[in-house]
C-alpha atoms as a PDB file:
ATOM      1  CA  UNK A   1     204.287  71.376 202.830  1.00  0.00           C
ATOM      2  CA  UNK A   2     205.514  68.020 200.734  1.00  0.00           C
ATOM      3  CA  UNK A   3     205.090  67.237 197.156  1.00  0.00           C
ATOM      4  CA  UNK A   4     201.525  65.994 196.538  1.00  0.00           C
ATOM      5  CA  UNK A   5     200.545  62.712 194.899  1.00  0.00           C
ATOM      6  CA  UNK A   6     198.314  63.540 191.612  1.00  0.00           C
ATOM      7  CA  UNK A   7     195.743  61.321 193.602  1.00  0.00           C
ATOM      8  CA  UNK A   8     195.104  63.589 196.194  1.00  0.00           C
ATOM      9  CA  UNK A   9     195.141  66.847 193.724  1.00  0.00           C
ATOM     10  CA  UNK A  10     193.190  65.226 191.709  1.00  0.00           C
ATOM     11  CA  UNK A  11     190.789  64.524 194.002  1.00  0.00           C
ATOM     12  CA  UNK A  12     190.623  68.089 195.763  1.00  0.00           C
ATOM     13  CA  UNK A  13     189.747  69.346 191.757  1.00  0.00           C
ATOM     14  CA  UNK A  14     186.801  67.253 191.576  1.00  0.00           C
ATOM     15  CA  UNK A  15     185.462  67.990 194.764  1.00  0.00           C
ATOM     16  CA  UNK A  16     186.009  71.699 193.952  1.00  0.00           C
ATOM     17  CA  UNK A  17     184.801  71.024 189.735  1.00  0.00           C
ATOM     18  CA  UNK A  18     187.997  72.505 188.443  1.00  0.00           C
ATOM     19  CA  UNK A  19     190.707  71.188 186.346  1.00  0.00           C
ATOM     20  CA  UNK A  20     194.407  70.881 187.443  1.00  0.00           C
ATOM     21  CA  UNK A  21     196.774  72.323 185.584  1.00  0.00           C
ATOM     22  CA  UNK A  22     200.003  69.726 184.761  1.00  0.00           C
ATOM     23  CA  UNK A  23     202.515  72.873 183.127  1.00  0.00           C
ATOM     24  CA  UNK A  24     205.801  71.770 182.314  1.00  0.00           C
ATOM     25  CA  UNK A  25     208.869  73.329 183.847  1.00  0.00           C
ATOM     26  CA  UNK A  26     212.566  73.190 182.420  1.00  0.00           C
ATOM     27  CA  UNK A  27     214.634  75.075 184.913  1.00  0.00           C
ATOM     28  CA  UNK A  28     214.699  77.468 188.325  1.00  0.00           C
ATOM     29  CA  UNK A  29     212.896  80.494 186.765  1.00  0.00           C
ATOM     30  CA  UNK A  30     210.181  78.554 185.173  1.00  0.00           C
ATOM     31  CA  UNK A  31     209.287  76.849 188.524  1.00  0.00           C
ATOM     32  CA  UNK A  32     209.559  80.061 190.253  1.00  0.00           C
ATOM     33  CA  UNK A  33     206.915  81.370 187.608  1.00  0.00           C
ATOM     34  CA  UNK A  34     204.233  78.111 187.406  1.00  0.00           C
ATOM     35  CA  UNK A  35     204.451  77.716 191.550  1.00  0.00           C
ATOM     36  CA  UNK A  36     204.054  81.644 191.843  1.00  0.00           C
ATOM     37  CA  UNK A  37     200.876  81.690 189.408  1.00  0.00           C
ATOM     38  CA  UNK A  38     199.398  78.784 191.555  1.00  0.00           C
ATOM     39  CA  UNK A  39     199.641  80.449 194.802  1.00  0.00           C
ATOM     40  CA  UNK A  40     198.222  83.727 193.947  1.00  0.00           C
ATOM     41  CA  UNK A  41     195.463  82.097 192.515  1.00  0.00           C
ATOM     42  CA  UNK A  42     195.069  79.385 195.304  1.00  0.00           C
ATOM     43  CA  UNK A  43     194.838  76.661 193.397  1.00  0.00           C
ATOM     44  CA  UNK A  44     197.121  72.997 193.524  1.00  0.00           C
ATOM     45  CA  UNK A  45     199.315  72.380 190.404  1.00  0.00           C
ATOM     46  CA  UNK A  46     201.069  69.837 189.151  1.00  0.00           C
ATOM     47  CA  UNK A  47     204.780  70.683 187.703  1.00  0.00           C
ATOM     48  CA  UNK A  48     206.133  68.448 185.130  1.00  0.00           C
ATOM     49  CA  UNK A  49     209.430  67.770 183.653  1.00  0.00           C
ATOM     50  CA  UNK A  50     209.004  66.400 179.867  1.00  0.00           C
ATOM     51  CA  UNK A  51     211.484  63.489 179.868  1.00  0.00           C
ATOM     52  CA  UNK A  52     213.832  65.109 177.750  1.00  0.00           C
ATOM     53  CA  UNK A  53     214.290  67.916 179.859  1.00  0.00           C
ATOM     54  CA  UNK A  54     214.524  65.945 183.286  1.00  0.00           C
ATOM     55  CA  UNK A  55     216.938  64.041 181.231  1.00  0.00           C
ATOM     56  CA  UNK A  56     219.439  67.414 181.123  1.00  0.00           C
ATOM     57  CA  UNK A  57     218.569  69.045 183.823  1.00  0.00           C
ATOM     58  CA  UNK A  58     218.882  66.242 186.130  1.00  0.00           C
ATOM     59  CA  UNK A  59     215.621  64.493 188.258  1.00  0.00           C
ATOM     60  CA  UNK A  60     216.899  65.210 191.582  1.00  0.00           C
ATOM     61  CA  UNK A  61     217.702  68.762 190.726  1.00  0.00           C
ATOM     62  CA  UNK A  62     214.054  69.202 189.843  1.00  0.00           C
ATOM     63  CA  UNK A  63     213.082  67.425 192.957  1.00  0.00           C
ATOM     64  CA  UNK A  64     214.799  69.926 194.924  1.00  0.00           C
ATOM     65  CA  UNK A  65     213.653  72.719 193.499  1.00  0.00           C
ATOM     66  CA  UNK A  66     209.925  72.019 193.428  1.00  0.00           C
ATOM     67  CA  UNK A  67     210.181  70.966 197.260  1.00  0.00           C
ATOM     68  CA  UNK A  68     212.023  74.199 198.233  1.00  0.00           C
ATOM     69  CA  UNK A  69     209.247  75.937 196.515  1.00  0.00           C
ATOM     70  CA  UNK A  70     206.469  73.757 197.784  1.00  0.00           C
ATOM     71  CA  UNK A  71     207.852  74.643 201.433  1.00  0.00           C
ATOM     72  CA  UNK A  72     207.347  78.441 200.184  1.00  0.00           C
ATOM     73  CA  UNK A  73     203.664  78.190 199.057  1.00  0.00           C
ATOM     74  CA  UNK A  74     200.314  77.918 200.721  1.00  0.00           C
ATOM     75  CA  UNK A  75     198.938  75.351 197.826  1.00  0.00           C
ATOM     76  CA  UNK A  76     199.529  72.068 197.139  1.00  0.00           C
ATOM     77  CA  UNK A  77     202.309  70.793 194.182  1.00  0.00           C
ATOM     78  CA  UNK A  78     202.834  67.891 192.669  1.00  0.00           C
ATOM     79  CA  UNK A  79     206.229  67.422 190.818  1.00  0.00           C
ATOM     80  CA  UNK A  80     205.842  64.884 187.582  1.00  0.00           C
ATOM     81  CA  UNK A  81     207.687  63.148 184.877  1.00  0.00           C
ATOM     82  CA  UNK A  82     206.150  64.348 181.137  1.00  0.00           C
ATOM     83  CA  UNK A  83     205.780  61.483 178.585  1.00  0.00           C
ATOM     84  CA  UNK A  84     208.139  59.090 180.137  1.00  0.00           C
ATOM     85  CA  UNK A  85     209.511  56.781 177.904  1.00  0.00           C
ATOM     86  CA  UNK A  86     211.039  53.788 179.980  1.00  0.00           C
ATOM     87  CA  UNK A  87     210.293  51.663 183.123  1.00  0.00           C
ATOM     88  CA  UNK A  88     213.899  53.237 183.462  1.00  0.00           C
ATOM     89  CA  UNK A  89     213.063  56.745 183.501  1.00  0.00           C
ATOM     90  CA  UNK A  90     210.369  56.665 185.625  1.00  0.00           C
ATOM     91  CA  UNK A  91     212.272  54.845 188.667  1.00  0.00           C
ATOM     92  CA  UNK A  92     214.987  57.328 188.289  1.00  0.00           C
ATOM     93  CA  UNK A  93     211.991  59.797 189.054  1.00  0.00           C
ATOM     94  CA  UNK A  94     210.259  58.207 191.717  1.00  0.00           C
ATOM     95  CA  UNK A  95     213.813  57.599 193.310  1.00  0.00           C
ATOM     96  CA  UNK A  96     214.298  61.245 193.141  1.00  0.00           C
ATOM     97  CA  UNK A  97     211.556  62.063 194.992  1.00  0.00           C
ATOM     98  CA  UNK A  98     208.728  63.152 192.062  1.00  0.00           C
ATOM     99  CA  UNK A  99     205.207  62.561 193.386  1.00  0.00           C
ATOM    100  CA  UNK A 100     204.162  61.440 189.863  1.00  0.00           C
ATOM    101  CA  UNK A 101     205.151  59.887 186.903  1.00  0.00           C
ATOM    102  CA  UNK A 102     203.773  59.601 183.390  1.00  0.00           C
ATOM    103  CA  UNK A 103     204.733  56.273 181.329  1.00  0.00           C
ATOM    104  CA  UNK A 104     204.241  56.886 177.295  1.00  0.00           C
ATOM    105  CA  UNK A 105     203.875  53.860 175.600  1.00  0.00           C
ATOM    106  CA  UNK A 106     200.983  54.017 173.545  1.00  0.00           C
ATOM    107  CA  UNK A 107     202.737  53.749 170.044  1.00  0.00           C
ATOM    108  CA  UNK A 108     204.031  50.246 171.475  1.00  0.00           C
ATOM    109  CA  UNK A 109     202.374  47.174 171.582  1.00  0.00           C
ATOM    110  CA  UNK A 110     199.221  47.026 173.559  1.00  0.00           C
ATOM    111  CA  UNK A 111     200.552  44.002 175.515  1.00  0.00           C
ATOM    112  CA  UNK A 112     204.432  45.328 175.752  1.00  0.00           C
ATOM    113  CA  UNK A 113     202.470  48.878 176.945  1.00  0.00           C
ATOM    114  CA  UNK A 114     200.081  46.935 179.456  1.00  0.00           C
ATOM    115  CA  UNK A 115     202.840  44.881 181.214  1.00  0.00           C
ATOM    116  CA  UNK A 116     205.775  48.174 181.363  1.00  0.00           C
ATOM    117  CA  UNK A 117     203.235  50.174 182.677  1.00  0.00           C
ATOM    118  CA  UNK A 118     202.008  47.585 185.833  1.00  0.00           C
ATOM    119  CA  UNK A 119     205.704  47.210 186.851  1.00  0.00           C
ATOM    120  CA  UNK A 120     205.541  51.636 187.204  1.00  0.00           C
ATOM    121  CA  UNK A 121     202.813  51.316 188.606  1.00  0.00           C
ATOM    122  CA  UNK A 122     203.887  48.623 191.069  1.00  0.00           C
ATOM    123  CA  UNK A 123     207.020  50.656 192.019  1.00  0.00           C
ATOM    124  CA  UNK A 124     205.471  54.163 192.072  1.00  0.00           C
ATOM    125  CA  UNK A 125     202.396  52.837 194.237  1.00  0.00           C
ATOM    126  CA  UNK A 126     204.710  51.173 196.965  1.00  0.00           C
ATOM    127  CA  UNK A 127     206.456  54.318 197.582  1.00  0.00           C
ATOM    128  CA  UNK A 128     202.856  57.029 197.227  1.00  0.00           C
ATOM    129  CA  UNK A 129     203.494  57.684 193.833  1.00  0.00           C
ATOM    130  CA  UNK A 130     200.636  58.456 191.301  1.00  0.00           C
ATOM    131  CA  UNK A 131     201.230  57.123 187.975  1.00  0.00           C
ATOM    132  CA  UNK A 132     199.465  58.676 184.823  1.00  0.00           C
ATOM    133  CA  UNK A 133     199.240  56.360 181.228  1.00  0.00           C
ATOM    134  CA  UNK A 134     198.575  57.431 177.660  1.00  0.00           C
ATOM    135  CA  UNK A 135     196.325  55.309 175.153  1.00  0.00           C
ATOM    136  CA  UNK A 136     195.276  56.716 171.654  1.00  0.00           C
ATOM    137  CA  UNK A 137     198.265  59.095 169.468  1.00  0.00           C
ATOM    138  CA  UNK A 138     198.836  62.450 170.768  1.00  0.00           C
ATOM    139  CA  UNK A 139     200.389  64.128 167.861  1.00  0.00           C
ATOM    140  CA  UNK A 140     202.177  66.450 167.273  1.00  0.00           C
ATOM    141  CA  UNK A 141     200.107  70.002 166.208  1.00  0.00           C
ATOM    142  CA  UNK A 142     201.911  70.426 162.649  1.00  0.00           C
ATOM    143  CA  UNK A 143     200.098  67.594 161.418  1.00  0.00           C
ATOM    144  CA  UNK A 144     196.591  67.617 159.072  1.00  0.00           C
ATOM    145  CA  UNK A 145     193.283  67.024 161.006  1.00  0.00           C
ATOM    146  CA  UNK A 146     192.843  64.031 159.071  1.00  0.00           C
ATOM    147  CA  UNK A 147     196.262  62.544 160.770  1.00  0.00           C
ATOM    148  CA  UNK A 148     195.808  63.500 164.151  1.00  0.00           C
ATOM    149  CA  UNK A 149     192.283  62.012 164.331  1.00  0.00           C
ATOM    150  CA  UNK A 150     193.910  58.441 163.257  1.00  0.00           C
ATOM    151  CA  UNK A 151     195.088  58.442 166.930  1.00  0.00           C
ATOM    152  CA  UNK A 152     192.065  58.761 168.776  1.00  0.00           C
ATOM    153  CA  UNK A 153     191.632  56.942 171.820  1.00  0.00           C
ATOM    154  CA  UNK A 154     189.122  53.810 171.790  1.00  0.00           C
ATOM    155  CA  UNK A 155     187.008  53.804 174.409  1.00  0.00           C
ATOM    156  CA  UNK A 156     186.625  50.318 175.448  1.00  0.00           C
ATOM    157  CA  UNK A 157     190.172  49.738 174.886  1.00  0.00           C
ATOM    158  CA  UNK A 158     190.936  52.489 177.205  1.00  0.00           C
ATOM    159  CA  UNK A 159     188.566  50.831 179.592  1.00  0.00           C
ATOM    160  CA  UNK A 160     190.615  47.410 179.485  1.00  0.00           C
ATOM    161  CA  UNK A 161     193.651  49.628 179.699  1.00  0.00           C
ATOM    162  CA  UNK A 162     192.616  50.952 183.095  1.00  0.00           C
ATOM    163  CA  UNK A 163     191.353  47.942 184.394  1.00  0.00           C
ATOM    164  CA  UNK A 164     194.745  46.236 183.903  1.00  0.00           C
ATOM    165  CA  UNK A 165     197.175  48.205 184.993  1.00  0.00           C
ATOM    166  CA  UNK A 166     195.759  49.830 188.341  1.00  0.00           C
ATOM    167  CA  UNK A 167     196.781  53.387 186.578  1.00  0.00           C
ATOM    168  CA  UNK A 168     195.878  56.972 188.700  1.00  0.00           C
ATOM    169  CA  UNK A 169     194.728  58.720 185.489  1.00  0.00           C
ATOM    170  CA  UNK A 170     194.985  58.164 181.733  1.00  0.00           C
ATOM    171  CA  UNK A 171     196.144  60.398 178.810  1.00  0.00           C
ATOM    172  CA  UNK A 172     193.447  60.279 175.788  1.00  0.00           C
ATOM    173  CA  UNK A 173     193.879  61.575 171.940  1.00  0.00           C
ATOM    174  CA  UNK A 174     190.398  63.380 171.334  1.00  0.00           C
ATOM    175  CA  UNK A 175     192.115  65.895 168.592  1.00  0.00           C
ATOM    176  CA  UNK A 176     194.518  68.537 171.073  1.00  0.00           C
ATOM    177  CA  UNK A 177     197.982  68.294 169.841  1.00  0.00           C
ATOM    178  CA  UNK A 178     201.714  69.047 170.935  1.00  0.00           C
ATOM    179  CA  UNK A 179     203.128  71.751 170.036  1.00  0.00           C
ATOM    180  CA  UNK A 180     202.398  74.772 167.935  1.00  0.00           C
ATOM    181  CA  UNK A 181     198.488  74.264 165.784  1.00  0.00           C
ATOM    182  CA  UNK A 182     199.245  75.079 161.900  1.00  0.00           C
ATOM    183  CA  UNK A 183     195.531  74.961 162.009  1.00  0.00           C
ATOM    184  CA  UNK A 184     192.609  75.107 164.811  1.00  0.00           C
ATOM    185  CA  UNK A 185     192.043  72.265 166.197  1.00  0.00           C
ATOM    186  CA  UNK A 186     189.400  70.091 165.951  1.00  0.00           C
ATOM    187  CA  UNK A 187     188.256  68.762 169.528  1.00  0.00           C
ATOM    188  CA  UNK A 188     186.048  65.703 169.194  1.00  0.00           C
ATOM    189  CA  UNK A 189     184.089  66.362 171.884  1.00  0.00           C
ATOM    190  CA  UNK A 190     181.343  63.296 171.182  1.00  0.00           C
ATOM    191  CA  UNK A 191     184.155  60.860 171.957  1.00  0.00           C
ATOM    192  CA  UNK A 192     185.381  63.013 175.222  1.00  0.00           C
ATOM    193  CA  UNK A 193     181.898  62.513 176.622  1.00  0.00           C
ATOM    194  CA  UNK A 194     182.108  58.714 176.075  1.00  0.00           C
ATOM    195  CA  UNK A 195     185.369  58.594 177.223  1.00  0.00           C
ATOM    196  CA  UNK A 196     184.298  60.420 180.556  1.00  0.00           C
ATOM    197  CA  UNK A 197     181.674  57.995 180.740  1.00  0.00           C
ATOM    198  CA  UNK A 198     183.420  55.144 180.027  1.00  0.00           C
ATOM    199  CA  UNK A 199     187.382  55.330 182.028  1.00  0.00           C
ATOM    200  CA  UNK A 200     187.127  54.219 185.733  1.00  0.00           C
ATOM    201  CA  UNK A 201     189.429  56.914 186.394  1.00  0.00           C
ATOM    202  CA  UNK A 202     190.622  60.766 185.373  1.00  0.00           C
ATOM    203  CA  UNK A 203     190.995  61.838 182.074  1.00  0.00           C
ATOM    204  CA  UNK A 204     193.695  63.636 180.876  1.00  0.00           C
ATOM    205  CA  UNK A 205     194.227  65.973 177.981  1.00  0.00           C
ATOM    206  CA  UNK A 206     197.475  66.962 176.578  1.00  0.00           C
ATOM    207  CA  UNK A 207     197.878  69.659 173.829  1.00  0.00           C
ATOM    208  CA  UNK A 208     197.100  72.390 176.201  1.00  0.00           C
ATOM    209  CA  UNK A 209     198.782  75.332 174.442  1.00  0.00           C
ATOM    210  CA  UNK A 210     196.988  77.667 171.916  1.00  0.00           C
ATOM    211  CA  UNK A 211     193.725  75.384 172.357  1.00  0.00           C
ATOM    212  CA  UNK A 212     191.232  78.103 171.294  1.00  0.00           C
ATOM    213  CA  UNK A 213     189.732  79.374 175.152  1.00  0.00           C
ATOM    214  CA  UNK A 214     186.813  78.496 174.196  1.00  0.00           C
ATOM    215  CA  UNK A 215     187.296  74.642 173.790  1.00  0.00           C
ATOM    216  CA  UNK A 216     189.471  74.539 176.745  1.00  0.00           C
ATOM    217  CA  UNK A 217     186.289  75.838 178.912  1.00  0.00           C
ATOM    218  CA  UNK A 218     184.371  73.080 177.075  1.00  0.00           C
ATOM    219  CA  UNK A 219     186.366  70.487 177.990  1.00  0.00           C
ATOM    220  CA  UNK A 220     186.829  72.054 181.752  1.00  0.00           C
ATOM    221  CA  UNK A 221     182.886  72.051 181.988  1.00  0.00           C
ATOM    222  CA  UNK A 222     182.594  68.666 180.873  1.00  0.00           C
ATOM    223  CA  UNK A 223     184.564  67.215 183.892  1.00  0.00           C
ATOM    224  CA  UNK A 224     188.570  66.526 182.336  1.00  0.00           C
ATOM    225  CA  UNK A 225     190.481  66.044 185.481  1.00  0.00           C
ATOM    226  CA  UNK A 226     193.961  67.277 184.056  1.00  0.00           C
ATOM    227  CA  UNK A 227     195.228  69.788 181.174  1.00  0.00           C
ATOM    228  CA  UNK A 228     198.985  69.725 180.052  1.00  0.00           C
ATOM    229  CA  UNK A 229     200.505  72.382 178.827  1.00  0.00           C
ATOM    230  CA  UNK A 230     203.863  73.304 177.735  1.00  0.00           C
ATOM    231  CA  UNK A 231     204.716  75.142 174.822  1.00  0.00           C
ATOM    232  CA  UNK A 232     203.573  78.015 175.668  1.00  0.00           C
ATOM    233  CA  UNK A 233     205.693  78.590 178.681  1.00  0.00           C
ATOM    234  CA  UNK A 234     208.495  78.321 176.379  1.00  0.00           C
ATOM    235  CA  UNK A 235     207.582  80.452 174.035  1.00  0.00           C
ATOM    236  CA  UNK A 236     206.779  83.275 176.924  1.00  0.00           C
ATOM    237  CA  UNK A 237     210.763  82.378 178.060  1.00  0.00           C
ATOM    238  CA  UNK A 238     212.030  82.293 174.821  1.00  0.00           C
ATOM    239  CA  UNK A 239     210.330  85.087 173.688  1.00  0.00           C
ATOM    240  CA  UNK A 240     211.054  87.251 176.740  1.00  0.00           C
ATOM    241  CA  UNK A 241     215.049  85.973 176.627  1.00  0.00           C
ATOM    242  CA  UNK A 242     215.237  87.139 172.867  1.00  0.00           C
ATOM    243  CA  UNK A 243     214.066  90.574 173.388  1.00  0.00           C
ATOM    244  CA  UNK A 244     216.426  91.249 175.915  1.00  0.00           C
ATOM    245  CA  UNK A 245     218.986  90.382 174.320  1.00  0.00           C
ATOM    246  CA  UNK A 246     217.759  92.078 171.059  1.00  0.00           C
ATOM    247  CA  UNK A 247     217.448  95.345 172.819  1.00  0.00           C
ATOM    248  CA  UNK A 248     218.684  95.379 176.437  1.00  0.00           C
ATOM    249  CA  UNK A 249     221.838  93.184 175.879  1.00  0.00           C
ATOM    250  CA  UNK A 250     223.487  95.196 178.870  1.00  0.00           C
ATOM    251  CA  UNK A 251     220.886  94.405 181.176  1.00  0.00           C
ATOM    252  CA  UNK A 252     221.840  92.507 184.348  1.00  0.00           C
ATOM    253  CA  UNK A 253     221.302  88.436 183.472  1.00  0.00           C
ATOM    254  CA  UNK A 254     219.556  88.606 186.677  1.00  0.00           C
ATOM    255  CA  UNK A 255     217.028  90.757 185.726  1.00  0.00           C
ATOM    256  CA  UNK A 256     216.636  89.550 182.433  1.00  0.00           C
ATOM    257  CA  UNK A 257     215.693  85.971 183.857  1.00  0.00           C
ATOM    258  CA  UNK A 258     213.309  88.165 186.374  1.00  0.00           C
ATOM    259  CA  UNK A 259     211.531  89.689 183.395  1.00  0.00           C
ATOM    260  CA  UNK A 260     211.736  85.740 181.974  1.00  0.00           C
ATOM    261  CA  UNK A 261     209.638  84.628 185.297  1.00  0.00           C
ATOM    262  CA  UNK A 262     207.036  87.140 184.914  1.00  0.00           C
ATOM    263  CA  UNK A 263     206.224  86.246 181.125  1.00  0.00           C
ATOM    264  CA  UNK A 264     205.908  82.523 182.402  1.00  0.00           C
ATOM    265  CA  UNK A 265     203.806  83.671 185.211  1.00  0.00           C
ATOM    266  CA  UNK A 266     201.333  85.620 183.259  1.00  0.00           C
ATOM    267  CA  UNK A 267     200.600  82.593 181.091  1.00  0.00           C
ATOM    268  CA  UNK A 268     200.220  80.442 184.031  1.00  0.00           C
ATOM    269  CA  UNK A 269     197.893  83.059 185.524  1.00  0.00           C
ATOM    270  CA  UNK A 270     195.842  83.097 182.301  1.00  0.00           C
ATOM    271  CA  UNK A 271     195.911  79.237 182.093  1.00  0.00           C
ATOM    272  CA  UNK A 272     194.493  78.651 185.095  1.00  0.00           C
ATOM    273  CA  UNK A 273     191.878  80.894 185.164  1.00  0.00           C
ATOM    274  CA  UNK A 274     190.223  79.269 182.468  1.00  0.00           C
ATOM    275  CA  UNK A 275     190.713  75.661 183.952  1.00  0.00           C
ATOM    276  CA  UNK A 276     189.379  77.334 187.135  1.00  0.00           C
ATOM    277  CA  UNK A 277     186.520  79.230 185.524  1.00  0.00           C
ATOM    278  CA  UNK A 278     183.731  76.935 187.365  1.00  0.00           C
ATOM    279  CA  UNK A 279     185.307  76.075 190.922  1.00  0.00           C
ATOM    280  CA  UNK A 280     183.244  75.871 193.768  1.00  0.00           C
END
């Protein structure tokens, strides 16, 4: 089957009270891994480039990857770009063929992030594109509690947000963080319920990896449409990469990006049986 817009997965999850996973994906192997995971769990699952990485490894090499592999699988995928940081980039995306794009200007001007993000959405919509916003600071997960709660989203403002630029689903800061947590985090889950109540549209969390399971089942129950997560794929790779090399340096490069797969497949697998824990 085709790439799938984030509209329609989206949709599917909250008929089925679920939460998608958006995991980021950097090369062949990791695809391989995050598709793999969805289909033996049949569940949809939206792949994401972060725009750095699309950036090297090239947009329409990513396209072509994730629609091999969605012609392979028995689940939906949507492909995505990951924090997208120009009208620029996220053309070059939905040009490529990506079913989704992500446009991340919320340390910008509220009126310079309103008006960049209607002419993506304008663009993405014409050609079945679904087109996902941030408002609020995500930080990054090496900063104090105190810092990364000066970025929360504000409701009403996110509500104006929405309203103007005709966006699919919207990014909010509620305390998760990028990266790797110095500290656990503290998930403000007063101001997730308002913002639930409050956004004409799905809510996204980012800061996915090493979010205590717990908090992550939380947020799952209380209806998030979307959970990002990245670091923790790369840490499996990484992680799995080193050792070979540290110990099995004669091993076939084949096989060691086999044995790289299955350590991003058994996060994945994790992953999304917590954002799965209450489908119907």
């Amino acid at each position: 089957m085709a790439l799938t817009s984030y509209v329609e997965i989206l949709k599917y999850a909250r008929e089925h009270h679920f939460t998608v996973g958006a995991f980021n994906s950097y090369n062949l192997e990791s695809l391989q891994a995050l598709v793999s995971a969805a289909n033996k769990r049949s569940v949809p699952l939206i792949v994401q480039t972060y725009y750095s990485h699309m950036l090297s490894a090239g947009a329409d090499f990513m396209q072509a990857v994730a629609d091999v592999a969605s012609q392979k699988i028995d689940v939906k995928i949507a492909l995505g770009l990951d924090h997208g940081k120009s009208f620029a980039q996220a053309r070059q995306c939905i040009e490529a063929g990506y079913s989704g794009v992500m446009i991340d200007l919320a340390s910008e001007d509220y009126d310079y992030n309103v008006s960049e993000t209607k002419k993506v959405v304008a663009l993405a919509h014409k050609h079945g594109v679904s087109v996902e916003a941030e408002l609020g600071k995500i930080f990054d997960a090496n900063l104090s509690l105190k810092e990364i709660a000066t970025g929360y989203t504000d409701p009403k403002i996110a509500y104006r947000f929405v309203r103007e630029t005709g966006i699919d689903c919207l990014a909010v800061s509620i305390g998760t963080a990028h990266g790797y947590y110095t500290h656990k985090p503290e998930i403000n889950f007063d101001l997730l319920q308002e913002l639930l109540k409050t956004i004409p549209c799905p809510i996204v969390v980012h800061g996915g990896s090493y979010t205590p399971d717990e908090d992550v089942l939380r947020m799952v129950r209380m209806g998030i449409s979307k959970m990002n997560v990245g670091t923790e794929f790369f840490t499996a790779y990484k992680k799995s990469l080193s050792e070979n090399l540290q110990h099995n340096y004669d091993k076939d490069v084949a096989e060691m990006m086999r044995d790289a797969r299955e350590a991003v497949e058994a996060v994945a697998i994790k992953k999304i049986d917590l954002l799965t824990a209450y489908r119907r």
